[in-house]
C-alpha atoms as a PDB file:
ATOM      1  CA  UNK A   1     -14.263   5.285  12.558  1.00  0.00           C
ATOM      2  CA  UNK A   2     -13.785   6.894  16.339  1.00  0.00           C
ATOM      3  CA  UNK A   3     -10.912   8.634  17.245  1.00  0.00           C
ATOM      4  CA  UNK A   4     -10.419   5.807  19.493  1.00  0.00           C
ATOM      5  CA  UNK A   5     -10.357   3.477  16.857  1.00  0.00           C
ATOM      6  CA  UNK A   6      -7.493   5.301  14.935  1.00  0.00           C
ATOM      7  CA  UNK A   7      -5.657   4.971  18.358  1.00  0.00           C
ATOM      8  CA  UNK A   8      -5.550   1.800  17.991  1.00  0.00           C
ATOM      9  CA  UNK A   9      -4.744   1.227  15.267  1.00  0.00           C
ATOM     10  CA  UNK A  10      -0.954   3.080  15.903  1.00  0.00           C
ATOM     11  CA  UNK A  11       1.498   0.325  15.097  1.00  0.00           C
ATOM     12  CA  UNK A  12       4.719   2.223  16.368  1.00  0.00           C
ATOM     13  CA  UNK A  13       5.404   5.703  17.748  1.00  0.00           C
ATOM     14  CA  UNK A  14       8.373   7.711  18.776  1.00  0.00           C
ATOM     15  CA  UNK A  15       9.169  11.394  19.111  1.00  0.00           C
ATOM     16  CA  UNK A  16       9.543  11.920  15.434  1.00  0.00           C
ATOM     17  CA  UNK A  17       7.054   9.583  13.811  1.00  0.00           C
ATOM     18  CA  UNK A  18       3.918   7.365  14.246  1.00  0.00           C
ATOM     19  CA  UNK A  19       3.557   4.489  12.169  1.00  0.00           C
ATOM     20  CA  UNK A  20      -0.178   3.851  11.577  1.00  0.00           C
ATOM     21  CA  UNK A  21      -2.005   0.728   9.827  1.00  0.00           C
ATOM     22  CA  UNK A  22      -4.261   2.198   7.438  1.00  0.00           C
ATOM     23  CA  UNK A  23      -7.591   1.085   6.956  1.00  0.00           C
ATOM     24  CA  UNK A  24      -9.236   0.219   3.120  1.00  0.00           C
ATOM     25  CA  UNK A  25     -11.493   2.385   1.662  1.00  0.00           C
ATOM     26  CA  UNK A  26     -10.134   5.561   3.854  1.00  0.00           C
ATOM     27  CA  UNK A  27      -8.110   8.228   1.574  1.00  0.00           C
ATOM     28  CA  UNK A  28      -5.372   9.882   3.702  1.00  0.00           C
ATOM     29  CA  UNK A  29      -6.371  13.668   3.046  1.00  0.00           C
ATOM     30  CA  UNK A  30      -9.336  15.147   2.486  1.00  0.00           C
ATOM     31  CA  UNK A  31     -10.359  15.877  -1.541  1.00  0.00           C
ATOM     32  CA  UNK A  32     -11.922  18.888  -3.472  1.00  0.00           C
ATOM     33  CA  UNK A  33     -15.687  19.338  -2.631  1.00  0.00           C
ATOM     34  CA  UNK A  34     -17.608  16.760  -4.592  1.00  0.00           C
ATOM     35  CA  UNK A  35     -15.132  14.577  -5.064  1.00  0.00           C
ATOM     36  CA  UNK A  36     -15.122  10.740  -4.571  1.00  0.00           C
ATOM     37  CA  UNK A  37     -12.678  12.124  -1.439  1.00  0.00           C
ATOM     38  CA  UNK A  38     -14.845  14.214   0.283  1.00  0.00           C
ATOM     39  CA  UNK A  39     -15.600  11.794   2.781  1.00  0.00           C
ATOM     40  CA  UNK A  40     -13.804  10.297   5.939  1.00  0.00           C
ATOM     41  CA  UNK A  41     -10.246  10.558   5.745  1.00  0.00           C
ATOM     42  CA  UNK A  42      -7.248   9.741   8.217  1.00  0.00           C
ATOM     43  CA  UNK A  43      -6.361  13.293   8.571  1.00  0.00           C
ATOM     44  CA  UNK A  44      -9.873  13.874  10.398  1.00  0.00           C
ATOM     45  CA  UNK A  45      -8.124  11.913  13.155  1.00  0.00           C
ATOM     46  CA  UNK A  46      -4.712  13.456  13.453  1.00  0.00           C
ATOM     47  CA  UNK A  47      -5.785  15.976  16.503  1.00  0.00           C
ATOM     48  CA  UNK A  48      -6.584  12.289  18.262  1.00  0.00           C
ATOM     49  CA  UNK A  49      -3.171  11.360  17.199  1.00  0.00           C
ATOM     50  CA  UNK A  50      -1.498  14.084  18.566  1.00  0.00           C
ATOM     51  CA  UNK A  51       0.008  12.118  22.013  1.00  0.00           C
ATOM     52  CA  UNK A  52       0.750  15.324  23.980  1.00  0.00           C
ATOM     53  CA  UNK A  53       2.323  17.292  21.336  1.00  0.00           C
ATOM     54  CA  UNK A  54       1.043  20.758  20.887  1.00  0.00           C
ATOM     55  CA  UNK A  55       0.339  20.448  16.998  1.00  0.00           C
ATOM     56  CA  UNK A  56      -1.327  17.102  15.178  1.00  0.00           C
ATOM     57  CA  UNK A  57       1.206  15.033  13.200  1.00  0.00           C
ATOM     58  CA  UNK A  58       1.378  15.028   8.986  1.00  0.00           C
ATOM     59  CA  UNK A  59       1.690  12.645   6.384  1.00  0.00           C
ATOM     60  CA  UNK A  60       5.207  11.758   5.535  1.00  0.00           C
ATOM     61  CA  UNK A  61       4.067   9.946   2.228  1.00  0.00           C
ATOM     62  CA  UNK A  62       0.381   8.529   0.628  1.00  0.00           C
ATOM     63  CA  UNK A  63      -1.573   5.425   0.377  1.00  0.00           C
ATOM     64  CA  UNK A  64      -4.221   4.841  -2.043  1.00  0.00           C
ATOM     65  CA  UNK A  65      -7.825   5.301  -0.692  1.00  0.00           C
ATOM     66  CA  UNK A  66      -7.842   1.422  -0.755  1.00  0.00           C
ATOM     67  CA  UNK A  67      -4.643   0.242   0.135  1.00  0.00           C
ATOM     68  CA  UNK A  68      -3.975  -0.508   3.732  1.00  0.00           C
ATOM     69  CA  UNK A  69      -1.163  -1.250   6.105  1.00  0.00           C
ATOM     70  CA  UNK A  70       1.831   0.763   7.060  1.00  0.00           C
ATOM     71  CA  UNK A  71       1.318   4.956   6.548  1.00  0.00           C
ATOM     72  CA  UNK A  72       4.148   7.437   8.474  1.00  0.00           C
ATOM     73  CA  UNK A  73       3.105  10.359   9.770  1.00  0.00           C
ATOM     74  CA  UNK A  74       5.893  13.037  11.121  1.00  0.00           C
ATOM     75  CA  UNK A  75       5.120  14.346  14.304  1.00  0.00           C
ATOM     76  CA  UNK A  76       6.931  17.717  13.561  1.00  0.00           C
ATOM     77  CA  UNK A  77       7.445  20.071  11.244  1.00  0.00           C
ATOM     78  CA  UNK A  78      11.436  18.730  11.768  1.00  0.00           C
ATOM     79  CA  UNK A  79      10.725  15.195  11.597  1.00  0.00           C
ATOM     80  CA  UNK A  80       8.572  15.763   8.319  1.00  0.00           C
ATOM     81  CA  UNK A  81      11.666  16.998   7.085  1.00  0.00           C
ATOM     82  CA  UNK A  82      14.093  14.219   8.036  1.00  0.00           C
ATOM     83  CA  UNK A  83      11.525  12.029   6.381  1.00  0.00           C
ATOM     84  CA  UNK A  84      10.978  13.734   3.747  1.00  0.00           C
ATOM     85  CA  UNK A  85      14.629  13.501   2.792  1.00  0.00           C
ATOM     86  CA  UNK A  86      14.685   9.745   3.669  1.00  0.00           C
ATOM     87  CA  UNK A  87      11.875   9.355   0.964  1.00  0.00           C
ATOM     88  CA  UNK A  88      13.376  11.194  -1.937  1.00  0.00           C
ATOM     89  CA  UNK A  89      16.844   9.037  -1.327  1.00  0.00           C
ATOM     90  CA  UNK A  90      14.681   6.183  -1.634  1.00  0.00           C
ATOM     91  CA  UNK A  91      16.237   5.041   1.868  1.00  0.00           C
ATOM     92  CA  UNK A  92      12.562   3.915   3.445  1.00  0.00           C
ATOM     93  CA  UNK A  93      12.487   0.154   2.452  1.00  0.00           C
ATOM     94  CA  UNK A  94       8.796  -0.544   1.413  1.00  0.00           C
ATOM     95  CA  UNK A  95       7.281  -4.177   0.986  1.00  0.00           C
ATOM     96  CA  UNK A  96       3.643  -4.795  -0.056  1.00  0.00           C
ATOM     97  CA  UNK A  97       1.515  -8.054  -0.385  1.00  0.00           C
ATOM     98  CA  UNK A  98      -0.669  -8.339  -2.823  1.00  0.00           C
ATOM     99  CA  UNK A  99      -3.319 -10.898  -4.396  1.00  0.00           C
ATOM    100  CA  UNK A 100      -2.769 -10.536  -7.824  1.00  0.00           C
ATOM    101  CA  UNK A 101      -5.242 -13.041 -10.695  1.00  0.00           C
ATOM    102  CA  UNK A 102      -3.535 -15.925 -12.457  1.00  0.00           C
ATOM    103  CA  UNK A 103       0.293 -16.444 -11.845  1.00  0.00           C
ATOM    104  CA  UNK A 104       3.419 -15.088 -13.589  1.00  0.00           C
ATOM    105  CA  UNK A 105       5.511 -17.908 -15.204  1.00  0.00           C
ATOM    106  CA  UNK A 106       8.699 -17.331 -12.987  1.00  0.00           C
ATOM    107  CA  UNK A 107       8.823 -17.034  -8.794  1.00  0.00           C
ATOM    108  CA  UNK A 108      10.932 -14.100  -8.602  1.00  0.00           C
ATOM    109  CA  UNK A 109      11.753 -10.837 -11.554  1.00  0.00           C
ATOM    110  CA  UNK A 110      12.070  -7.065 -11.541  1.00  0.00           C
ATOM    111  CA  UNK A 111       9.793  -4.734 -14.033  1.00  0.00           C
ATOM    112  CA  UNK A 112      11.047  -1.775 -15.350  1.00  0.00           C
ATOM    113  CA  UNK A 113       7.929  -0.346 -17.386  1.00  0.00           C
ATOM    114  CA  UNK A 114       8.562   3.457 -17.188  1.00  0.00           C
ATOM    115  CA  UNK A 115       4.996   5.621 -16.607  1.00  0.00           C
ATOM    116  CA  UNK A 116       3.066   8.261 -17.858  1.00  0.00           C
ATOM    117  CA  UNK A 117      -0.500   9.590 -17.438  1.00  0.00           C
ATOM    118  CA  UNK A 118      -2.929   7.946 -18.978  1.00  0.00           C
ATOM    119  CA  UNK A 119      -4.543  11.195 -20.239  1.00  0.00           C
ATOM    120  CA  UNK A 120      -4.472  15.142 -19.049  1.00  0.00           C
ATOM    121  CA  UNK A 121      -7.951  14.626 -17.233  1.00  0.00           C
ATOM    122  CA  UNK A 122      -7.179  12.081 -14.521  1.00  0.00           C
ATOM    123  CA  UNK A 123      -3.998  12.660 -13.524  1.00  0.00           C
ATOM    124  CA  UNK A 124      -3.481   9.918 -11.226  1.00  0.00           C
ATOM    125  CA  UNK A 125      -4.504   7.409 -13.478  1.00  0.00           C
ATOM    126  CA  UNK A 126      -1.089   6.039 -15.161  1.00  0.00           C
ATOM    127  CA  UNK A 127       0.039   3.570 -18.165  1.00  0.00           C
ATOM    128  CA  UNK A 128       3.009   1.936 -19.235  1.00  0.00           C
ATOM    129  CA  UNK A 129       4.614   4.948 -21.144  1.00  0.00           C
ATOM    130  CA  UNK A 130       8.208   4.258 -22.447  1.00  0.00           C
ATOM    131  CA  UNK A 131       9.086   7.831 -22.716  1.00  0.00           C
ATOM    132  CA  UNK A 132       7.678   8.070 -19.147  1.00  0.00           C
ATOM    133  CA  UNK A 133       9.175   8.205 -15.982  1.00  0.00           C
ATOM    134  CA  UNK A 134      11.131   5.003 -14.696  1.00  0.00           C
ATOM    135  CA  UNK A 135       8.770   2.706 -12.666  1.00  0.00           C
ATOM    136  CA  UNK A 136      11.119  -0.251 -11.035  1.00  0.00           C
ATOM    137  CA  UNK A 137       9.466  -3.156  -9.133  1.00  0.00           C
ATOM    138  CA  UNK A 138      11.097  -6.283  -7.631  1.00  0.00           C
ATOM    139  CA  UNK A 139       8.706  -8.906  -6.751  1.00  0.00           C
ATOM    140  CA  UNK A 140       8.333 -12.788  -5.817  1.00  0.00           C
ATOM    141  CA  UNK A 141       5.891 -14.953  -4.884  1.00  0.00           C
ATOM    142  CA  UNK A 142       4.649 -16.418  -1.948  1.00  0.00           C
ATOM    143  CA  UNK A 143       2.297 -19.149  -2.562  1.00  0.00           C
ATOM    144  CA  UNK A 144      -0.393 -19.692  -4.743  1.00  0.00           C
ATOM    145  CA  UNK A 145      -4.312 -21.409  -4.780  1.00  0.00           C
ATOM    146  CA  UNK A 146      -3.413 -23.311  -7.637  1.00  0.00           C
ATOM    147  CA  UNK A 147      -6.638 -24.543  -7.374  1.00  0.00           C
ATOM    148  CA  UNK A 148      -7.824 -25.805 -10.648  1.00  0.00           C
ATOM    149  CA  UNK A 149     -11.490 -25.059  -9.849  1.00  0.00           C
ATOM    150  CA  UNK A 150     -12.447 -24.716 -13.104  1.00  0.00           C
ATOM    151  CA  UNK A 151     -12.153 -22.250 -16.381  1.00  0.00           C
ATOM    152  CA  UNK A 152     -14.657 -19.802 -14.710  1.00  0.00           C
ATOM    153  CA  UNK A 153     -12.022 -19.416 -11.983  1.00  0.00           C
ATOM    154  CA  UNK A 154      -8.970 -18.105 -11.655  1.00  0.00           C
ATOM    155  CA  UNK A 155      -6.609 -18.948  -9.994  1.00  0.00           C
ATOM    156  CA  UNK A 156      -4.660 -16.796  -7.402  1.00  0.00           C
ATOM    157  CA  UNK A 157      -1.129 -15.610  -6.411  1.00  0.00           C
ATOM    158  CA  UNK A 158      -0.509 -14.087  -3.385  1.00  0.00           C
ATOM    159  CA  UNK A 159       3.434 -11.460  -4.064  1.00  0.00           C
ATOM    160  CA  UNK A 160       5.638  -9.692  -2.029  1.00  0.00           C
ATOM    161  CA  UNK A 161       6.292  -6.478  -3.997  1.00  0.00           C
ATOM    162  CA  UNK A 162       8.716  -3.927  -3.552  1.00  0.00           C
ATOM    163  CA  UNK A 163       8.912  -0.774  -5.102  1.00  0.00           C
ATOM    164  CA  UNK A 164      12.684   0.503  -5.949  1.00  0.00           C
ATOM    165  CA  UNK A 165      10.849   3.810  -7.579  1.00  0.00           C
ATOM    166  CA  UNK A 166       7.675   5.888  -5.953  1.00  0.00           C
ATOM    167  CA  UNK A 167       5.487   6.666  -9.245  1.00  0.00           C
ATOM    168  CA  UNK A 168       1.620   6.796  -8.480  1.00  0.00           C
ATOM    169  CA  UNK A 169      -0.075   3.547  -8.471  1.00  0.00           C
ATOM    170  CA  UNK A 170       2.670   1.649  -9.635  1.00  0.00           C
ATOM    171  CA  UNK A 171       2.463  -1.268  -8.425  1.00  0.00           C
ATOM    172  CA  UNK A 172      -0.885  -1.944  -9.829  1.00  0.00           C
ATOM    173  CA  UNK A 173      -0.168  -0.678 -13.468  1.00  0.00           C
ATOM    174  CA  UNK A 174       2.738  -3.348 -12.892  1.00  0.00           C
ATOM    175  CA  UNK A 175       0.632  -5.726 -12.071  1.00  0.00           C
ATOM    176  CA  UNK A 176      -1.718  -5.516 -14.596  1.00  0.00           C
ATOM    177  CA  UNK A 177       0.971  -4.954 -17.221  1.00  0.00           C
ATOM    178  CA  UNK A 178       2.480  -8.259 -16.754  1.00  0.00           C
ATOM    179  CA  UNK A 179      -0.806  -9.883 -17.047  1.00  0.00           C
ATOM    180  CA  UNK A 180      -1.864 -10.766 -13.603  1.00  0.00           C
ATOM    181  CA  UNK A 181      -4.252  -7.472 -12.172  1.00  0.00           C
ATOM    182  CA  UNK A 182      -4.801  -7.341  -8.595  1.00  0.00           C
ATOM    183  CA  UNK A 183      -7.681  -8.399  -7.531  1.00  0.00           C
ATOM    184  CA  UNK A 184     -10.214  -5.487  -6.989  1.00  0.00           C
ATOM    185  CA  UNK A 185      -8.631  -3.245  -8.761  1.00  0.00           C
ATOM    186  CA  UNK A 186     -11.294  -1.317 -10.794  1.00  0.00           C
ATOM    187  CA  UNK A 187      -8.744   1.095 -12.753  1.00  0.00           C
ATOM    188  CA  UNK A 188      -6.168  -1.478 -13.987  1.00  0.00           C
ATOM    189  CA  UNK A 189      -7.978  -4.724 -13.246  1.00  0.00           C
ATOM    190  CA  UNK A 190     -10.980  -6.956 -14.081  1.00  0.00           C
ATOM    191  CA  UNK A 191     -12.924  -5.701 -11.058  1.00  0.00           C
ATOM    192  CA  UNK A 192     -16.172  -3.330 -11.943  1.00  0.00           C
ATOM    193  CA  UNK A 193     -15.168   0.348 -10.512  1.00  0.00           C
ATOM    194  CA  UNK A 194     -17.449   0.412  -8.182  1.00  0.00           C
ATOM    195  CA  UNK A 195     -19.270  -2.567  -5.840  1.00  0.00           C
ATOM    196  CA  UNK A 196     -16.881  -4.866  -6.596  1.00  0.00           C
ATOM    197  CA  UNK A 197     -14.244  -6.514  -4.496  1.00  0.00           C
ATOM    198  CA  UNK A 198     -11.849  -4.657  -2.150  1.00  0.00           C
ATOM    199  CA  UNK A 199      -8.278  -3.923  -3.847  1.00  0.00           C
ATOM    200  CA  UNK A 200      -6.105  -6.704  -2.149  1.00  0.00           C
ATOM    201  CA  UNK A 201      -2.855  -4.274  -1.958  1.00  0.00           C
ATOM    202  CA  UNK A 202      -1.286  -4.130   1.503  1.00  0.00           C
ATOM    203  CA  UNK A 203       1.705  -2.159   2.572  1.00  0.00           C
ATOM    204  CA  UNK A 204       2.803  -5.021   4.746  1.00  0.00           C
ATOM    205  CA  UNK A 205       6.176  -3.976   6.079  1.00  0.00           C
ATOM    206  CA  UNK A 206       8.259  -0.998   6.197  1.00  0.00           C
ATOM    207  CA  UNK A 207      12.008   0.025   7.217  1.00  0.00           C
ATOM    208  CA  UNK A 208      13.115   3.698   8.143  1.00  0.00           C
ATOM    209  CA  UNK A 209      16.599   4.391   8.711  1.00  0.00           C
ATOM    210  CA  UNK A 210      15.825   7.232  11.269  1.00  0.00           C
ATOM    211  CA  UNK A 211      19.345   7.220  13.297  1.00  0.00           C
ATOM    212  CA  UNK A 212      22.791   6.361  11.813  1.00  0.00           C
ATOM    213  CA  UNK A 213      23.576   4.777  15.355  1.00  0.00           C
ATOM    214  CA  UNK A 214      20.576   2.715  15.738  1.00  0.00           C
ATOM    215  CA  UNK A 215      19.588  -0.197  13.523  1.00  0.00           C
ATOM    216  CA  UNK A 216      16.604   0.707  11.299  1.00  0.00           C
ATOM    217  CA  UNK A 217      13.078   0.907  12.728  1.00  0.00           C
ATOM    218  CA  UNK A 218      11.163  -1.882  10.875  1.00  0.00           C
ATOM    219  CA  UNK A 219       7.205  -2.284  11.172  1.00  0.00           C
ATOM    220  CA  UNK A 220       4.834  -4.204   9.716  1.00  0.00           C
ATOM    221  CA  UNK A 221       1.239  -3.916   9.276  1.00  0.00           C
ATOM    222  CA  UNK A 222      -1.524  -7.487   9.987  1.00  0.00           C
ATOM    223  CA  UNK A 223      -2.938  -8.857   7.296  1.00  0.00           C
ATOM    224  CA  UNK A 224      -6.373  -6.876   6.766  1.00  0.00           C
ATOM    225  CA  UNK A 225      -9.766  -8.775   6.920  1.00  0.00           C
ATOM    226  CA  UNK A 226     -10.945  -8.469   3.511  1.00  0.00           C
ATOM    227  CA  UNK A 227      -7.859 -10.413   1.924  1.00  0.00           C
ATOM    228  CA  UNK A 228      -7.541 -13.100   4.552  1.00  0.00           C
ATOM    229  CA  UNK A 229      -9.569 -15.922   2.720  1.00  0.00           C
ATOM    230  CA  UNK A 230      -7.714 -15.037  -0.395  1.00  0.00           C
ATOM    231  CA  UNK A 231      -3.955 -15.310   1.897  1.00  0.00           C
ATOM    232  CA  UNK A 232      -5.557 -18.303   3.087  1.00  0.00           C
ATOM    233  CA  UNK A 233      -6.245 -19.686  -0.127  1.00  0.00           C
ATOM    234  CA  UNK A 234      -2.908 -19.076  -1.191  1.00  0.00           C
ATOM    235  CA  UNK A 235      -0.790 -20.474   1.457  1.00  0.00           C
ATOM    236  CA  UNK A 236      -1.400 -18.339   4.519  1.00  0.00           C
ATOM    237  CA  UNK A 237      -1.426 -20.431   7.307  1.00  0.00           C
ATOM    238  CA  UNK A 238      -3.226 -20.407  10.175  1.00  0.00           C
ATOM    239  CA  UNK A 239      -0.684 -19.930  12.598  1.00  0.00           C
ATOM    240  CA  UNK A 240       0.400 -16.920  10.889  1.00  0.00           C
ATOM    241  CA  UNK A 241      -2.954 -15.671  11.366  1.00  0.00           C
ATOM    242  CA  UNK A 242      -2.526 -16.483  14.940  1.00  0.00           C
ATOM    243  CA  UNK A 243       0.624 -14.787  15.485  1.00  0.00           C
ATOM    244  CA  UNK A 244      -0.755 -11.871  14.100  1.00  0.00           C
END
């Protein structure tokens, strides 16, 4: 990706933060040396990012390599701070979409499946661990393929998901806990770990409460390309595509 194409992809900027729509397969910092995160990341592209200011901004909070949408950067070491504390208070509303196999029985619930790590070697993989730490998720659905195309298909259901608690990949063990994995998601899911499908987890919308006196500054991210015939399938319509 060029620097120019990180520009544009700035969804909202002020003096404190940007607001930046995060592209799939793209890990936000760079890894150890021979890591799967060696490669490309978005902080290669923060001195393009910069917008006059004398020092590149920082990440306020993490993505997973695949996930896209909305990612906050601070633009200063002060407004890192200020968002920093808005995080921890679990103030920063956060809603993602995501394509999830089969459908859950209800249209709306919470889970509350506390997480641990799933061993001492990989510590960002996670399980449901009920002496772990508490892992809430509300969640609902937004339409479905229902297709009935068969018992070698499954059907799909696109969610809104929001995350009342910030434990690493969370919403995916949920997910896959309840029975319906997201689809592409070679950790938790039925997707092989590498070659298959995209991960179909976007970080659609999100609401910062930077100023008491002003209402909260709410952005949201388009739909990304690789889970638009799935949307579709489910219930997206083409005007929303349009709009977007």
């Amino acid at each position: 990706m060029t620097s120019e194409e990180m520009v544009s992809r700035v969804l909202y900027r002020d003096g404190l933060m940007l607001v930046i729509d995060k592209p799939a397969g793209m890990a936000v910092h760079a890894g150890p040396p021979n890591s799967r995160n060696q490669n490309e990341s978005v902080e290669d592209h923060f001195d393009a990012l910069r917008f006059g200011l004398p020092r590149p901004p920082a990440l306020a909070h993490r993505l997973d390599r695949d996930t896209t949408g909305c990612l906050i950067l601070g633009r200063h070491r002060k407004a890192l701070a200020q968002l920093g504390k808005l995080f921890k208070s679990r103030a920063i509303d956060k809603l993602y979409w995501a394509v999830v196999e089969d459908a859950p029985a209800t249209e709306a619930g919470v889970i509350e499946f506390p997480l641990g790590r799933l061993d001492d070697k990989i510590g960002w993989w996670m399980k449901h661990d009920p002496n772990g730490q508490s892992a809430v998720t509300r969640w609902n659905v937004l339409g479905s393929s229902n297709s009935g195309r068969g018992a070698e298909t499954k059907d799909l259901t696109w969610l809104a998901l929001e995350p009342l608690t910030g434990r690493t990949h969370q919403l995916r063990v949920h997910c896959a806990e309840m029975g319906w994995p997201i689809v592409g998601d070679g950790i938790y899911g039925n997707a092989p770990r590498h070659g298959g499908p995209t991960l179909h987890l976007h970080a659609r919308e999100i609401v910062v409460p930077l100023d008491k006196d002003r209402s909260p500054i709410r952005v949201t991210a388009p739909g990304p390309a690789h889970m638009r015939d799935a949307l579709t399938a489910c219930g997206w319509k083409e005007e929303a595509l349009a709009a977007e």
